[in-house]
N, C-alpha and C. Protein backbone atom coordinates (compact mmCIF):
# COMPACT_ATOMS: atom_id res chain seq x y z
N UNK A 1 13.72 30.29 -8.84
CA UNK A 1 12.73 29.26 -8.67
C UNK A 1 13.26 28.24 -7.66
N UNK A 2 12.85 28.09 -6.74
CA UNK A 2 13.43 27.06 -5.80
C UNK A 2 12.15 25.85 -5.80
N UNK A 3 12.92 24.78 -6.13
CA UNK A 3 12.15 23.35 -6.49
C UNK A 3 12.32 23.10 -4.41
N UNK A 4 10.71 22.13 -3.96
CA UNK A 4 11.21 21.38 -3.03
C UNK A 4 10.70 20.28 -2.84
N UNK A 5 11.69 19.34 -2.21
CA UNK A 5 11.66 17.97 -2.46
C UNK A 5 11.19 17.08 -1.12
N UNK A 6 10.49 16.32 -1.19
CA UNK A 6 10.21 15.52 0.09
C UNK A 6 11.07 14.74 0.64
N UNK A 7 11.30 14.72 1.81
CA UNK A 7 12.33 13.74 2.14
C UNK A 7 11.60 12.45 2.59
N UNK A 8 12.35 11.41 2.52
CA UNK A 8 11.58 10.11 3.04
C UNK A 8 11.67 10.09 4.41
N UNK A 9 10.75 9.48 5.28
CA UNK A 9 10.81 9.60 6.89
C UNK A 9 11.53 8.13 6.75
N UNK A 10 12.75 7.74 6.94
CA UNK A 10 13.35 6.89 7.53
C UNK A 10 12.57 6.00 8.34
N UNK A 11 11.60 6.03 9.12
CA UNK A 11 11.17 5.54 10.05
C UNK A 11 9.72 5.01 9.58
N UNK A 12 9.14 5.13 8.33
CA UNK A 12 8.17 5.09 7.69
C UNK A 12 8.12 3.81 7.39
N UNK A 13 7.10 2.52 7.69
CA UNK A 13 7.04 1.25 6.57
C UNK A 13 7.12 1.30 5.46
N UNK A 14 7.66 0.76 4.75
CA UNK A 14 7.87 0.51 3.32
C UNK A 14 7.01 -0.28 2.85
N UNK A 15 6.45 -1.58 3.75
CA UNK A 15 6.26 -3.06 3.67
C UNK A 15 4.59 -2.89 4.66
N UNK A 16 3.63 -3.24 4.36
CA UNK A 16 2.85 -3.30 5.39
C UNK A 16 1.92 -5.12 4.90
N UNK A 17 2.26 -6.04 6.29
CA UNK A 17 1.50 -7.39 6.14
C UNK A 17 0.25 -7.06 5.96
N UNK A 18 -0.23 -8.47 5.39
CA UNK A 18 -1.64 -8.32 4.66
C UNK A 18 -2.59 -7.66 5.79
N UNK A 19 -2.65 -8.18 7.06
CA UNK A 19 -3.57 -8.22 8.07
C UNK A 19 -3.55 -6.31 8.38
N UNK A 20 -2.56 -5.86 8.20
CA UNK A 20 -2.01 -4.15 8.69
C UNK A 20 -2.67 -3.81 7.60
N UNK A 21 -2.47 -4.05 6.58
CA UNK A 21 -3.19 -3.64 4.60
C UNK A 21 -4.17 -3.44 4.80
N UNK A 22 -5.43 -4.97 5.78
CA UNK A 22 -6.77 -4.75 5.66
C UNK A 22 -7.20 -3.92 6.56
N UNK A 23 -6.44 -3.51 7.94
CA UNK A 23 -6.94 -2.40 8.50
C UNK A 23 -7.20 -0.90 8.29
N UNK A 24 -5.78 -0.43 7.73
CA UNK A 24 -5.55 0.27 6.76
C UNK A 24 -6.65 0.65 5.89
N UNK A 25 -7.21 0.11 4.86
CA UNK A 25 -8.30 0.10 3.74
C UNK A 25 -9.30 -0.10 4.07
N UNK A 26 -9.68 -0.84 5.56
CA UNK A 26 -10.92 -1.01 6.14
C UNK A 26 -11.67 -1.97 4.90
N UNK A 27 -10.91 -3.34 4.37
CA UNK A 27 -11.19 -3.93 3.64
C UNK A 27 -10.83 -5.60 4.13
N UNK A 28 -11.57 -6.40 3.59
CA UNK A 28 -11.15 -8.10 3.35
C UNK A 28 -9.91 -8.25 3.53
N UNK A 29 -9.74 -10.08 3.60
CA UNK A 29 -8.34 -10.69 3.27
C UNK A 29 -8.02 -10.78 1.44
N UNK A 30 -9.63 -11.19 1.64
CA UNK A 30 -9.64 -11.56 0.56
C UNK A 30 -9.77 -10.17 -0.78
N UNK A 31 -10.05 -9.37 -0.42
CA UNK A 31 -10.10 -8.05 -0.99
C UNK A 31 -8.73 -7.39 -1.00
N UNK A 32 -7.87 -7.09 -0.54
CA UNK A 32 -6.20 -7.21 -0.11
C UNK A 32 -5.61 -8.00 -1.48
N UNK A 33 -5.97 -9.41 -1.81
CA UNK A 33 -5.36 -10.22 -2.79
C UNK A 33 -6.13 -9.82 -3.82
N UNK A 34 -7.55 -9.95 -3.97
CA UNK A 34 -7.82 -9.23 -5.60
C UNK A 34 -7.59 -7.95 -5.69
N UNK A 35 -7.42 -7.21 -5.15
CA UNK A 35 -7.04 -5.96 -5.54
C UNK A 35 -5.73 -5.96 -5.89
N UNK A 36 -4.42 -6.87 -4.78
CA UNK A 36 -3.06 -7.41 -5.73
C UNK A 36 -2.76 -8.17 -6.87
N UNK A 37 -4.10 -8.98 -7.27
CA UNK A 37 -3.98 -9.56 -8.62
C UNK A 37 -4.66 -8.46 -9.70
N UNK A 38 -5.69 -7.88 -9.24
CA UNK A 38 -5.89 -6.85 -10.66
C UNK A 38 -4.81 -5.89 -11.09
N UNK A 39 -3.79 -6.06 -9.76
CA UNK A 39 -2.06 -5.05 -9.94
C UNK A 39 -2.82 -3.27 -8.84
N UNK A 40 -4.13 -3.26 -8.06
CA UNK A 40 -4.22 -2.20 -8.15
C UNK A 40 -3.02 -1.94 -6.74
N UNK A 41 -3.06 -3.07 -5.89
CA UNK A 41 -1.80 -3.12 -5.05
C UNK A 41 -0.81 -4.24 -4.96
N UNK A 42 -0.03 -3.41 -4.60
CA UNK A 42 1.70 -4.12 -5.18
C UNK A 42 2.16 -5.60 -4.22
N UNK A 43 2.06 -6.53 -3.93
CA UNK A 43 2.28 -7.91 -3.27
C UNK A 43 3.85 -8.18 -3.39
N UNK A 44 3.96 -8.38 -2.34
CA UNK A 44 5.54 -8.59 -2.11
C UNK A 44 5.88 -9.66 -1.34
N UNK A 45 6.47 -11.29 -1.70
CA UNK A 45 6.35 -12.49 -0.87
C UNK A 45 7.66 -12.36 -0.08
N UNK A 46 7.57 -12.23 1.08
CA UNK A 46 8.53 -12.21 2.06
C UNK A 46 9.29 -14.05 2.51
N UNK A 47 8.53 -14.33 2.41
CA UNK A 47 9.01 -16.14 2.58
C UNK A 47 8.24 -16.42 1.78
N UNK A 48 8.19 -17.89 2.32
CA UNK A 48 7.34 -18.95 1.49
C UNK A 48 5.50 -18.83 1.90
N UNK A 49 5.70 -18.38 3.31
CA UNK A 49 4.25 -18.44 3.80
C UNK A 49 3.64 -16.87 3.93
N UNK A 50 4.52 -15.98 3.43
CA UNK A 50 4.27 -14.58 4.45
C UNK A 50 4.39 -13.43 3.08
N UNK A 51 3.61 -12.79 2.94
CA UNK A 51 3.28 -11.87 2.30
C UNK A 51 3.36 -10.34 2.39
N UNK A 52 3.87 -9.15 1.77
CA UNK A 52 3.38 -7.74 2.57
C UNK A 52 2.87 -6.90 1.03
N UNK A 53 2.24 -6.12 1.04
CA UNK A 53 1.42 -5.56 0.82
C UNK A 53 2.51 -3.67 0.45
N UNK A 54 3.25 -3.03 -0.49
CA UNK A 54 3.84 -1.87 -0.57
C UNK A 54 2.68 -0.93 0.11
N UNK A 55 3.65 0.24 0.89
CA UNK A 55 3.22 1.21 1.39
C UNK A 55 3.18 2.52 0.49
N UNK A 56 3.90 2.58 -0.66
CA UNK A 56 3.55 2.85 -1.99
C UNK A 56 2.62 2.47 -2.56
N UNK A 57 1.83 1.55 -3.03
CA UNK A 57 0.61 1.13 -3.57
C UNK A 57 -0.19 1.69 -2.59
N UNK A 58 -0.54 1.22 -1.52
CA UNK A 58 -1.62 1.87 -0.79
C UNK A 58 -2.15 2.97 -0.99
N UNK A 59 -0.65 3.84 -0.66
CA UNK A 59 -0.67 5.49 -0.81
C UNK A 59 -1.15 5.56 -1.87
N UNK A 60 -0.85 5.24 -3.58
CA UNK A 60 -1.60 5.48 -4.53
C UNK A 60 -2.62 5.39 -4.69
N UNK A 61 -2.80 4.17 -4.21
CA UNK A 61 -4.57 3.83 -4.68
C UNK A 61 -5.80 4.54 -3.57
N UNK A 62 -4.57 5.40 -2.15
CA UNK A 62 -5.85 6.14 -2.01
C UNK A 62 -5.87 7.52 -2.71
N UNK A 63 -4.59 7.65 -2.91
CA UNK A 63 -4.81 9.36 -3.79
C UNK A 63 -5.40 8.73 -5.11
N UNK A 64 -5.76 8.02 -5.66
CA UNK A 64 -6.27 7.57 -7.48
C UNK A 64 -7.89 7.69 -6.80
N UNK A 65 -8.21 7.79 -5.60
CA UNK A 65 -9.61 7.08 -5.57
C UNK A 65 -10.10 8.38 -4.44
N UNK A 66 -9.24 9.28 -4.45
CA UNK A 66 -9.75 10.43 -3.52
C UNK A 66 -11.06 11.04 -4.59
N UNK A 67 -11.99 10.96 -3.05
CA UNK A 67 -12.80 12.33 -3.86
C UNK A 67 -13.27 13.75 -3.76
N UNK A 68 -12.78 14.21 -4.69
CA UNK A 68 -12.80 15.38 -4.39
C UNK A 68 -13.90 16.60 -4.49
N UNK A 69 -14.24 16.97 -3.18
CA UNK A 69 -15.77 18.05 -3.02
C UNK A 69 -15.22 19.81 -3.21
């Protein structure tokens, strides 16, 4: 049985700012933050003024919301 494993692309964001998030989702600013307060994406405060958005959450919440024909 050979298991195989994904490797991470090194070169991949981890971190994507709010403004990259809403392009991404083709969504709000303000849609970006309630969707981080209902927890459906992950908010990460980089300073005091600056925010990013996991590239993990994203990825989930579009495979949780794929639909499938």
């Amino acid at each position: 049985m050979t298991i195989v494993t994904k490797v991470p692309d090194m070169n991949a964001p981890i971190l994507y700012r709010i403004n990259v998030a809403e392009a991404k989702l083709g969504v709000s600013r303000a849609t970006i933050y309630r969707l981080a307060k209902e927890g459906t994406l992950e908010l990460v405060k980089i300073g005091k003024r600056s925010s990013g958005i996991t590239a993990a959450s994203i990825a989930a919440m579009i495979e949780k919301n794929k639909v499938i024909r």
